[in-house]
Protein backbone atom coordinates (compact mmCIF):
# COMPACT_ATOMS: atom_id res chain seq x y z
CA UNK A 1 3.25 -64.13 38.69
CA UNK A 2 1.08 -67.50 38.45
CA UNK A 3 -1.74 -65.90 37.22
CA UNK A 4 0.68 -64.23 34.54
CA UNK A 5 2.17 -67.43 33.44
CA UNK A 6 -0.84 -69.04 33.35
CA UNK A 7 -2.07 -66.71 30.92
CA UNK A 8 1.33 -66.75 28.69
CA UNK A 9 0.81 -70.77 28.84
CA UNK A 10 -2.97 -70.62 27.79
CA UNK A 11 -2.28 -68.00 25.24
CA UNK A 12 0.27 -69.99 23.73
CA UNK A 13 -2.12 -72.58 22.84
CA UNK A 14 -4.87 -70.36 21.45
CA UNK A 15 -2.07 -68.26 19.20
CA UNK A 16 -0.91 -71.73 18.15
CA UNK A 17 -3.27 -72.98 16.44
CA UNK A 18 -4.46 -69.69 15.23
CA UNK A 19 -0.40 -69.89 13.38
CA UNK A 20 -1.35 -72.85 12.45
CA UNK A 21 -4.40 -72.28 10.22
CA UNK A 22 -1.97 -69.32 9.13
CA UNK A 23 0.58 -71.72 7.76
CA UNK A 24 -2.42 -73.45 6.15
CA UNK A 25 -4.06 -70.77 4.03
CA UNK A 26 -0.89 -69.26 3.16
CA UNK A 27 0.25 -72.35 1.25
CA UNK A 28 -2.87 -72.18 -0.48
CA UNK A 29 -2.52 -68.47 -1.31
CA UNK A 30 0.26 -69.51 -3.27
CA UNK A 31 0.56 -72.91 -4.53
CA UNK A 32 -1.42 -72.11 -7.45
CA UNK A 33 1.40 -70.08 -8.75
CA UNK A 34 3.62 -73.88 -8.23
CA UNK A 35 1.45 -75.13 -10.72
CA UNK A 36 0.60 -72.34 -13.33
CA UNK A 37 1.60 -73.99 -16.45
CA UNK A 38 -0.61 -77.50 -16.28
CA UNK A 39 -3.49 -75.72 -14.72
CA UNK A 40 -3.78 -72.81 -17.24
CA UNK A 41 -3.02 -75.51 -20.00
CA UNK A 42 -6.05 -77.77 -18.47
CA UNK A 43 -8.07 -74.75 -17.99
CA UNK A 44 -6.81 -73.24 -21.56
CA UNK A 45 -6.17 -70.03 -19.43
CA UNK A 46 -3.85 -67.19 -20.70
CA UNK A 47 -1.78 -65.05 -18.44
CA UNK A 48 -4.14 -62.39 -17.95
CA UNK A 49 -7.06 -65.40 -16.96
CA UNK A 50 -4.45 -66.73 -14.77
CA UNK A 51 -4.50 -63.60 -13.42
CA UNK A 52 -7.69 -63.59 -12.47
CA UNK A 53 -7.95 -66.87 -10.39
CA UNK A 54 -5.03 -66.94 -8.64
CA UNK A 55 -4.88 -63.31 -7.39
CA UNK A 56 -7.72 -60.99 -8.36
CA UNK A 57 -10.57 -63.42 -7.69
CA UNK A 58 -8.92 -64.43 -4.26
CA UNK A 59 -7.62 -61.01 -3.12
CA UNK A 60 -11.30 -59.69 -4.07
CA UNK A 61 -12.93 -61.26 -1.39
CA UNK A 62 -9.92 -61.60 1.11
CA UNK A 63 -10.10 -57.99 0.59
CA UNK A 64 -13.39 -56.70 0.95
CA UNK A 65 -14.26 -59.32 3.61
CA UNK A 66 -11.76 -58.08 6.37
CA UNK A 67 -13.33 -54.82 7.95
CA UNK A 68 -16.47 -57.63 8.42
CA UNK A 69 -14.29 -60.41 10.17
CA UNK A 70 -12.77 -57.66 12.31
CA UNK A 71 -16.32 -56.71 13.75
CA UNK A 72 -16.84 -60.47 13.96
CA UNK A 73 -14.17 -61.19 15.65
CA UNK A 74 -14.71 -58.69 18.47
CA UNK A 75 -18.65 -59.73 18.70
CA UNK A 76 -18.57 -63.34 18.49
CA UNK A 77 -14.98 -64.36 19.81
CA UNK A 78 -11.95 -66.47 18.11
CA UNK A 79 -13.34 -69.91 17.93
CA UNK A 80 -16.86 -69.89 15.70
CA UNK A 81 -14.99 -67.10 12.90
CA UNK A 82 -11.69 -69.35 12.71
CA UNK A 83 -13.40 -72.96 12.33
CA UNK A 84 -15.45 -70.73 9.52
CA UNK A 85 -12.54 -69.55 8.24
CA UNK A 86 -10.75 -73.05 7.84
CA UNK A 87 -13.80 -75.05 6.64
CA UNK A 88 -14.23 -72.29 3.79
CA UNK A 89 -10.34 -73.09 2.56
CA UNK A 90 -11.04 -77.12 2.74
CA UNK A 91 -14.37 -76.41 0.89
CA UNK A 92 -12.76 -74.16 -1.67
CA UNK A 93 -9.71 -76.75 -1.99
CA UNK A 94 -12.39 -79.23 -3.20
CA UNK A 95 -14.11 -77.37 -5.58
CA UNK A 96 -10.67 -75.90 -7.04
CA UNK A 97 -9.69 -79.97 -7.29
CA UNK A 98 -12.74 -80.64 -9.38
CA UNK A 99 -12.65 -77.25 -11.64
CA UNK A 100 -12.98 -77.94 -15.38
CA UNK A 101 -13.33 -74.07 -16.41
CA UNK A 102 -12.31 -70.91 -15.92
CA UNK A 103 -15.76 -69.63 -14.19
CA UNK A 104 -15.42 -72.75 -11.83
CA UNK A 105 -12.15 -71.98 -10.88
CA UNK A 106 -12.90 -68.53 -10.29
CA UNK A 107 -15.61 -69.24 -8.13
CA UNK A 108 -13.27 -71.88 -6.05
CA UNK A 109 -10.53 -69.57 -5.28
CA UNK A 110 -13.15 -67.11 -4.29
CA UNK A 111 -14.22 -69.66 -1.57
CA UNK A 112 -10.25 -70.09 -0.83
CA UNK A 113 -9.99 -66.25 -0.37
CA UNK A 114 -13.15 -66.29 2.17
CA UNK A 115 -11.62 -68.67 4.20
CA UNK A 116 -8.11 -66.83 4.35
CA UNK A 117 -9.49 -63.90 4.93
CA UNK A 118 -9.80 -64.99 8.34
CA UNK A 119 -5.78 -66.11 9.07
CA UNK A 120 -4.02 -63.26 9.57
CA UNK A 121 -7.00 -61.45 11.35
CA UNK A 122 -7.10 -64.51 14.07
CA UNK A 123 -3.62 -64.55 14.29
CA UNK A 124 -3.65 -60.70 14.99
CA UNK A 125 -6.28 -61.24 17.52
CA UNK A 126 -4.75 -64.10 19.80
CA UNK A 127 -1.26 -61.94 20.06
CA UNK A 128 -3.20 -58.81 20.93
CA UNK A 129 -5.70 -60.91 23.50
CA UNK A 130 -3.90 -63.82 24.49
CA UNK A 131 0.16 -62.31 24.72
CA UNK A 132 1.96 -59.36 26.24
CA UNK A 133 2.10 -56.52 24.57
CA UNK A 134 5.58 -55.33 25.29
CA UNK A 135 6.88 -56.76 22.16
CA UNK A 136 4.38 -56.63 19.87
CA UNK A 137 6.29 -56.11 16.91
CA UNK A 138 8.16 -59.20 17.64
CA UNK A 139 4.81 -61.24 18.04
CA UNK A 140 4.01 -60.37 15.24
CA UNK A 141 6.76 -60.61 13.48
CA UNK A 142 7.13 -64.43 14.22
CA UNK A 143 4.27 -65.13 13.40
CA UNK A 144 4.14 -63.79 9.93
CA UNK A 145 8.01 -65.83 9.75
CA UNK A 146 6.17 -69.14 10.92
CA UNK A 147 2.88 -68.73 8.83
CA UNK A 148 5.47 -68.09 5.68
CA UNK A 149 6.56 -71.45 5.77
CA UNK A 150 3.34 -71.88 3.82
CA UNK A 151 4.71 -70.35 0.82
CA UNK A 152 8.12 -71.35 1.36
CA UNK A 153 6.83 -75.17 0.86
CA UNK A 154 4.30 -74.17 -1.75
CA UNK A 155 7.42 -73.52 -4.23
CA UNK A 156 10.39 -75.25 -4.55
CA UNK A 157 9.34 -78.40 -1.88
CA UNK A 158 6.04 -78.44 -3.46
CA UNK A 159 7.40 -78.50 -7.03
CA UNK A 160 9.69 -81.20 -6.44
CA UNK A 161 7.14 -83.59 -4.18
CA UNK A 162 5.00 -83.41 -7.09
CA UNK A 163 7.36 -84.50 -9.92
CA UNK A 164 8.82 -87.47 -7.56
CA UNK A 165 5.07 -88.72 -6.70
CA UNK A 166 4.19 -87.79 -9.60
CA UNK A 167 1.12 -85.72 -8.23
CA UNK A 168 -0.91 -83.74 -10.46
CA UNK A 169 -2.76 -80.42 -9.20
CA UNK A 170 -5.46 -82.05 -8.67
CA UNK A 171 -4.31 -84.52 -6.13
CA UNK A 172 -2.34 -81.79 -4.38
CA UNK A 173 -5.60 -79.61 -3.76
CA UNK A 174 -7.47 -82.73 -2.59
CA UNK A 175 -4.96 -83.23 -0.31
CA UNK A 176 -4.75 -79.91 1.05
CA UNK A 177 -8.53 -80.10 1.72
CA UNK A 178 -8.29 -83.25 3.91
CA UNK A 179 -5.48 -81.44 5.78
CA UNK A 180 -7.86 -78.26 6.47
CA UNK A 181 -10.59 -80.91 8.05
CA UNK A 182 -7.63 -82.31 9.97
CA UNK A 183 -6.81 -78.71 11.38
CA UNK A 184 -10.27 -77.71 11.80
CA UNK A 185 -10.59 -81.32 14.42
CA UNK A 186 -7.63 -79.53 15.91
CA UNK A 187 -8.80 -76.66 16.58
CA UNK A 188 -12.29 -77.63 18.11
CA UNK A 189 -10.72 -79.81 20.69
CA UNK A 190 -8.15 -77.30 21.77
CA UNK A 191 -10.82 -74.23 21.93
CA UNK A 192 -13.11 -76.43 23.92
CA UNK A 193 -11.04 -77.26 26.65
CA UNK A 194 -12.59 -74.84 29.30
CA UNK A 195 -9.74 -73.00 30.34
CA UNK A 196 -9.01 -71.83 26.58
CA UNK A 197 -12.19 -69.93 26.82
CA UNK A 198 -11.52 -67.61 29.68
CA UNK A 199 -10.60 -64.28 28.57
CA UNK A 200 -7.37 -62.93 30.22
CA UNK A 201 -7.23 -59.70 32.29
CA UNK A 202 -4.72 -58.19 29.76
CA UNK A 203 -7.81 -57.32 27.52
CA UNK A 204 -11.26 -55.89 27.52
CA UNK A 205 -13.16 -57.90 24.72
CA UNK A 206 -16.62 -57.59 26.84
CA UNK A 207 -16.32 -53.89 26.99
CA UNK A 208 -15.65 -54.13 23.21
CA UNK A 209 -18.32 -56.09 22.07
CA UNK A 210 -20.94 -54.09 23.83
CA UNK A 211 -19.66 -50.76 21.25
CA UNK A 212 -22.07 -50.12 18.63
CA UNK A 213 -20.66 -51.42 15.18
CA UNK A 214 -21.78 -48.85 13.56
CA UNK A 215 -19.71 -46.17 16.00
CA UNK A 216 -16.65 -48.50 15.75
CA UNK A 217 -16.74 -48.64 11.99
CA UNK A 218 -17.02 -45.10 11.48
CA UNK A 219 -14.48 -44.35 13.65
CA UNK A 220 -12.34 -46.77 12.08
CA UNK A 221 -12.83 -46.60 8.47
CA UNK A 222 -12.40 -42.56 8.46
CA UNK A 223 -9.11 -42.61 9.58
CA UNK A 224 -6.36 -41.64 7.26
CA UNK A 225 -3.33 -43.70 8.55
CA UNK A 226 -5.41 -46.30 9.02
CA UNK A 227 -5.39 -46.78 5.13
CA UNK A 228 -2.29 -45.34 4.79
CA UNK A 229 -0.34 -47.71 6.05
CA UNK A 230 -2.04 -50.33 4.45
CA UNK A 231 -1.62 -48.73 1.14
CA UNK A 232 2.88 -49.10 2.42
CA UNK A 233 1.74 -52.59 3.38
CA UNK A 234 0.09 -53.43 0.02
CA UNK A 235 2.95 -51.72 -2.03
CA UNK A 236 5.81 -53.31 -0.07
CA UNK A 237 4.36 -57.03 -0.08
CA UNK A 238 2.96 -57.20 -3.64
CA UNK A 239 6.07 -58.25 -4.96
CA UNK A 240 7.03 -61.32 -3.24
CA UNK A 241 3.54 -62.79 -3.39
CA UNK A 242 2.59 -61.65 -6.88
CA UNK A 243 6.11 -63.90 -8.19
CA UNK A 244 4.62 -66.94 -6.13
CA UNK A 245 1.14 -66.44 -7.40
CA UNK A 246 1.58 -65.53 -11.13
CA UNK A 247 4.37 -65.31 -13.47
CA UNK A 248 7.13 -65.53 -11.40
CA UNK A 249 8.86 -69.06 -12.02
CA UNK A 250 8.06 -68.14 -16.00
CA UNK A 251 10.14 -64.98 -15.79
CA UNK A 252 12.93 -66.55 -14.09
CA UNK A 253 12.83 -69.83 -16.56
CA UNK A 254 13.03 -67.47 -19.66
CA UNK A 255 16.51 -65.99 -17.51
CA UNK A 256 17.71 -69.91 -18.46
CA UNK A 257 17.57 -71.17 -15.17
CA UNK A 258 15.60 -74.83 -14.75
CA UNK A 259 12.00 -74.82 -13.69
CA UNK A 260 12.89 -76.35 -9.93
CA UNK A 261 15.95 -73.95 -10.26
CA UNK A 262 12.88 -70.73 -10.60
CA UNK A 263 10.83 -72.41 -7.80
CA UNK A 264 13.50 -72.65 -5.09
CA UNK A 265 14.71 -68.98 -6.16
CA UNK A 266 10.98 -68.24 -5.25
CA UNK A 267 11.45 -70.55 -2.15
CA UNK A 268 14.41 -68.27 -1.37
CA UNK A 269 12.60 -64.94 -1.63
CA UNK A 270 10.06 -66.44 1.57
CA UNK A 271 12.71 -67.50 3.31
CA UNK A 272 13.91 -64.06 3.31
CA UNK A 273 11.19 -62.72 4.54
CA UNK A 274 10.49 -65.32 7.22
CA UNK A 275 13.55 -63.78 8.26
CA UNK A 276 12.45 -60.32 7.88
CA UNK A 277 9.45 -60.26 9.52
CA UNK A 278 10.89 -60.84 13.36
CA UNK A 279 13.90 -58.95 12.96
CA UNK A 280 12.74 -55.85 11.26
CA UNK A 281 9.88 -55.72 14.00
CA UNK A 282 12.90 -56.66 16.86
CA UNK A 283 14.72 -53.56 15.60
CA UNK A 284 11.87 -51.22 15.02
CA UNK A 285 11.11 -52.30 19.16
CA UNK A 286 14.71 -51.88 19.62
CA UNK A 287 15.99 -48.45 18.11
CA UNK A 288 12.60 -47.02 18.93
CA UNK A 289 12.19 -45.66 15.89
CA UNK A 290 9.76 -47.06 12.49
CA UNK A 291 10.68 -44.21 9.92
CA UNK A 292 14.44 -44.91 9.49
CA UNK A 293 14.03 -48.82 9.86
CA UNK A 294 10.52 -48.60 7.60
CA UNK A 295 12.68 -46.26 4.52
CA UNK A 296 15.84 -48.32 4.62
CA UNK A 297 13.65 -51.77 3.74
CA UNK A 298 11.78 -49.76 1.46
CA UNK A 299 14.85 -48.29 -0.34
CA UNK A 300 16.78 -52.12 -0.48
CA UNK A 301 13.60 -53.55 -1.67
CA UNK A 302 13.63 -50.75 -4.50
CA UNK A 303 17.41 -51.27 -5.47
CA UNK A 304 16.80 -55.14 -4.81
CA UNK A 305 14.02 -55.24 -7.51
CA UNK A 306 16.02 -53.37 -10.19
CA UNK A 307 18.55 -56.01 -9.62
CA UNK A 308 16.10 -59.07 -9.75
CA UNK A 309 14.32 -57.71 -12.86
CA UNK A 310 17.51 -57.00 -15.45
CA UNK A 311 19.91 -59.75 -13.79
CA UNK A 312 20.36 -63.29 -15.77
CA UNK A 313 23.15 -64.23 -12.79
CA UNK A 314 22.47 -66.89 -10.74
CA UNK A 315 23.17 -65.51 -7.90
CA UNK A 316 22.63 -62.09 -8.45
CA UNK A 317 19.00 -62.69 -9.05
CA UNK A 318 18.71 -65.24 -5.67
CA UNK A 319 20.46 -62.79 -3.15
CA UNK A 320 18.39 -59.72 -4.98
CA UNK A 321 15.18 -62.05 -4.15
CA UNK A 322 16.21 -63.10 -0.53
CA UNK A 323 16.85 -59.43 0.10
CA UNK A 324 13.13 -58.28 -1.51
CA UNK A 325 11.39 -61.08 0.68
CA UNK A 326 13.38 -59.75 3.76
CA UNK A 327 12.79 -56.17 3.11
CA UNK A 328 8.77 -57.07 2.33
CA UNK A 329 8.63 -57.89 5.97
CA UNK A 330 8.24 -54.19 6.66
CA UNK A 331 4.76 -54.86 6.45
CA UNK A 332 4.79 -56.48 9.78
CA UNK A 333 5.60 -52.72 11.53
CA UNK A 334 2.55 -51.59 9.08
CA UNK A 335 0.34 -54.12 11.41
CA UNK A 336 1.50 -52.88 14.74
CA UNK A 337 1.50 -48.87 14.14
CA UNK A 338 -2.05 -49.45 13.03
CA UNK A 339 -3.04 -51.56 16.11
CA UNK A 340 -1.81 -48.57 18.16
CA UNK A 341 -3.47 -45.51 16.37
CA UNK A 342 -6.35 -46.31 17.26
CA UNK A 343 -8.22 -47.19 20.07
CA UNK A 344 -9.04 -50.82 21.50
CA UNK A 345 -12.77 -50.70 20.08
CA UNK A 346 -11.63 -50.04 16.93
CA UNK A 347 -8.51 -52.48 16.42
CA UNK A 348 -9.85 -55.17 15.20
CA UNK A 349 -11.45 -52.93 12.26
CA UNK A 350 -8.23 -50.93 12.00
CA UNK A 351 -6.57 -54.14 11.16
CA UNK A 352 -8.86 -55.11 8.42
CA UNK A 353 -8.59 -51.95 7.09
CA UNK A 354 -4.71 -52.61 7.01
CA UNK A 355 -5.27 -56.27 5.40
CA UNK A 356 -8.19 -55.12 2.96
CA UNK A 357 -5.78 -52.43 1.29
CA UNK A 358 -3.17 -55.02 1.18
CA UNK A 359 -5.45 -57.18 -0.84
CA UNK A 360 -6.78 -54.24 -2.89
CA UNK A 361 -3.29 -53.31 -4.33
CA UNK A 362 -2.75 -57.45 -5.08
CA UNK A 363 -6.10 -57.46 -6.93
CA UNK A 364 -5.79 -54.54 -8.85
CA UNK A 365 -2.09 -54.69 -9.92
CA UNK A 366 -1.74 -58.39 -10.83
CA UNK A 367 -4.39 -58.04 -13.75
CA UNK A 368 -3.03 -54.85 -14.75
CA UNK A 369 0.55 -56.61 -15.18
CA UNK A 370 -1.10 -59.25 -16.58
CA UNK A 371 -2.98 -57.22 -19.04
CA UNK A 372 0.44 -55.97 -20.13
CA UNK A 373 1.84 -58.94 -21.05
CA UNK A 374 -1.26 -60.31 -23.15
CA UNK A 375 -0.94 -57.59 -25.09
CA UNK A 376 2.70 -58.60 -25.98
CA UNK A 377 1.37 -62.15 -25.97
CA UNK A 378 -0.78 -61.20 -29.18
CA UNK A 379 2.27 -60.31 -30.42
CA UNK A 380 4.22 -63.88 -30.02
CA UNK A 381 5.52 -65.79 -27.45
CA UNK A 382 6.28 -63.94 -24.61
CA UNK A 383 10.27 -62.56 -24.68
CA UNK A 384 12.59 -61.90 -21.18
CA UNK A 385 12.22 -58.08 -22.51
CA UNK A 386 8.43 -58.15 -22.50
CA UNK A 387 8.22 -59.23 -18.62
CA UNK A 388 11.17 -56.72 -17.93
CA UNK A 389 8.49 -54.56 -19.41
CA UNK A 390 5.59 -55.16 -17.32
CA UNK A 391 7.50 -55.38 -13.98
CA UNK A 392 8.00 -51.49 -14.04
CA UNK A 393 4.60 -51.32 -12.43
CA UNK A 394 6.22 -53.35 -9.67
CA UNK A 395 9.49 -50.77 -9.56
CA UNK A 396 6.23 -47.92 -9.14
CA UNK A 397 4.79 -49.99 -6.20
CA UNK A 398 8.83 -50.22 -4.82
CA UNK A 399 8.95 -46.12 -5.07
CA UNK A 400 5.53 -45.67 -3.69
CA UNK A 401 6.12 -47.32 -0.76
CA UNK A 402 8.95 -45.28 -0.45
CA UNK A 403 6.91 -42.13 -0.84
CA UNK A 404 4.75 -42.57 1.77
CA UNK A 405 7.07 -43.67 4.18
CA UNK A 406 8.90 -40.10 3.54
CA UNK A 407 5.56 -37.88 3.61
CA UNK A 408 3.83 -39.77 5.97
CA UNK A 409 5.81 -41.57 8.92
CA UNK A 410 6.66 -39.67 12.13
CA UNK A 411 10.24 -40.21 13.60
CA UNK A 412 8.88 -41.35 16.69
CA UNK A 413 9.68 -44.15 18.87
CA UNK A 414 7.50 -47.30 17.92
CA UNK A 415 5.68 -47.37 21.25
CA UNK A 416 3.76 -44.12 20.41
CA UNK A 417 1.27 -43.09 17.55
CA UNK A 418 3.64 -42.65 15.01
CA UNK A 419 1.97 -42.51 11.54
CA UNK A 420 -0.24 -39.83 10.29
CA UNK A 421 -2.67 -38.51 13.41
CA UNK A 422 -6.31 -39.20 12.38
């Protein structure tokens, strides 16, 4: 029992700061989005360019990156990939702070997206190394709900701490890359203490990291659930981080409502799924069941985004948001069934998989939207209709999701295998 709570204690720490950096690099996934109109009129960027740097060029690399960190993670431990992985962000705050084109800015969020790349993934690893695994939705679950306090303060908080100091974008990124040095000094002194870097019993990550790579990532990247589920992930979350990131405090201004009015309604939509994320993983654990919990978020988050798209109420449009930012946090049960579908070797990887499909769908959808509405853009300013418009690739996403979760999920308890056998 001592030995047991000395784990949960030491664990604690290490998945703390791991939550912490988290927190960190999801803020500065989506703060750009907080400050879309003065940076793309600084950087003379139209919506499609905006695009570009704040989701394609950062998804990109957070993307293709994350089968990598996974073997990394299993070969050379926690601390050297997340102090990496936290530098990178401060770095690419800096450079993003001193951008003066659209190439610079490009390359800065590419640095941003490097060093994010590693969150989740370290998160993900400390649960599954450091905590008990009896609840491992749950884990999971709050810590997706603590790390979205990132975006929550990147919107409406963030929008109005920059009009009372009267903070330009600049100042804000500078900012957020003294914070990352001031987490990074965190981290180091925690991770050093000596009994942080004894392994506990609960896991194998010797007998792991003496597996060929090349074995593990066959294995991994050749199995079908593995990407399917991340394709339901990627479909199910675009929604709520694609408004934060891109166009969504423009669409809601042209509804009439105030531009901190459109930044707390964002605000709203990650509180939501703060609130999603533990609870839909608590009652996956609890009925025993993913398929019936997995298609009713899917089919609210559907109906939700119908509501949110052709609403100009007030509150229709803020409950419709809350209820597509809880509903998103079905992604959380994506995490977990691919965790157990596989083998411990190949978890790590499987996650990546999970996490580079995620990012795949962000950076191939929010240019493709944003290719839509340049080409009404050429046509005049853009009009309520035209975004209406575009957003039906987001309703495809919605139905998608709820494809796969038909075709594909098992109606098995959440303890077993219960996506698509490899």
């Amino acid at each position: 029992m001592s030995f047991m709570r000395r784990i949960n204690n030491i664990g604690f720490f290490v998945w703390l700061v791991c939550v912490t950096f988290f927190l960190y690099e999801y803020f500065l996934r989506t703060v750009v989005g907080t400050f879309q109109i003065p940076i793309a009129n600084i950087l003379q960027l139209d919506v499609l360019k905006f695009a570009l740097i704040s989701s394609t060029a950062y998804s990109l690399i957070f993307g293709f990156t994350q089968i990598p960190i996974g073997v990394f993670l299993d070969k050379y431990g926690l601390k050297p990939v997340l102090l990496l992985g936290i530098l990178t962000c401060a770095l690419g705050s800096v450079c993003f702070a001193i951008s003066n084109s659209f190439e610079s800015a490009v390359a800065s969020r590419v640095l941003m997206g490097f060093g994010s790349a590693f969150g989740y993934l370290c998160v993900l690893n400390a649960i599954y190394e450091w905590l008990p695994r009896s609840h491992t939705g749950f884990y999971i679950g709050i810590s997706q709900g603590i790390g979205t306090l990132g975006p929550i303060l990147a919107a409406g908080p963030m929008a109005s701490a920059s009009i009372m100091y009267a903070a330009s974008w600049r100042e804000v990124f500078l900012l957020l890359a003294l914070l990352g040095v001031a987490i990074a000094l965190m981290a180091n002194s925690l991770l050093n203490q000596k009994k942080l870097q004894q392994k506990p019993k609960i896991s194998t990550p010797d007998k792991v990291s003496r597996q060929p790579i090349k074995s593990i990532l066959k294995s991994a990247l050749t199995r079908r659930n593995a990407w399917m589920i991340g394709l339901f992930c990627g479909c199910n979350y675009f929604t709520i981080e694609y408004m934060a990131q891109n166009n969504g405090m423009n669409f809601l201004m042209l509804k009439g409502f105030s531009e901190s009015t459109a930044a707390y309604i964002i605000s709203l939509g990650w509180i939501g799924f703060a609130i999603g994320c533990p609870i839909i993983g608590w009652l996956s654990d609890t009925l025993g069941s993913r398929k019936n919990v997995l298609l009713a978020a899917s089919l609210l988050c559907l109906s939700s985004a119908i509501i949110f798209i052709y609403s100009n109420t007030l509150l229709l449009v803020a409950i419709s948001f809350i209820a597509i930012g809880f509903c998103c946090g079905a992604q959380t049960l994506g995490y977990a069934a691919a965790a157990e579908s596989v083998s411990e070797k190949e978890r790590a990887v499987a996650l990546g998989v999970v996490n580079a499909s995620v990012a795949m769908v962000m950076a191939a959808t929010a240019p493709l939207i944003g290719w839509v509405l340049r080409h009404y853009e050429k046509l005049g300013p853009l009009r309520l209709q035209d975004y209406q418009h575009a957003f039906w690739v987001i309703i495809g996403l919605m139905t998608a999701s709820v494809a796969i979760v038909i075709m594909e999920v098992k109606n098995e308890t959440a303890t077993e295998e219960a996506l698509i056998p490899a």
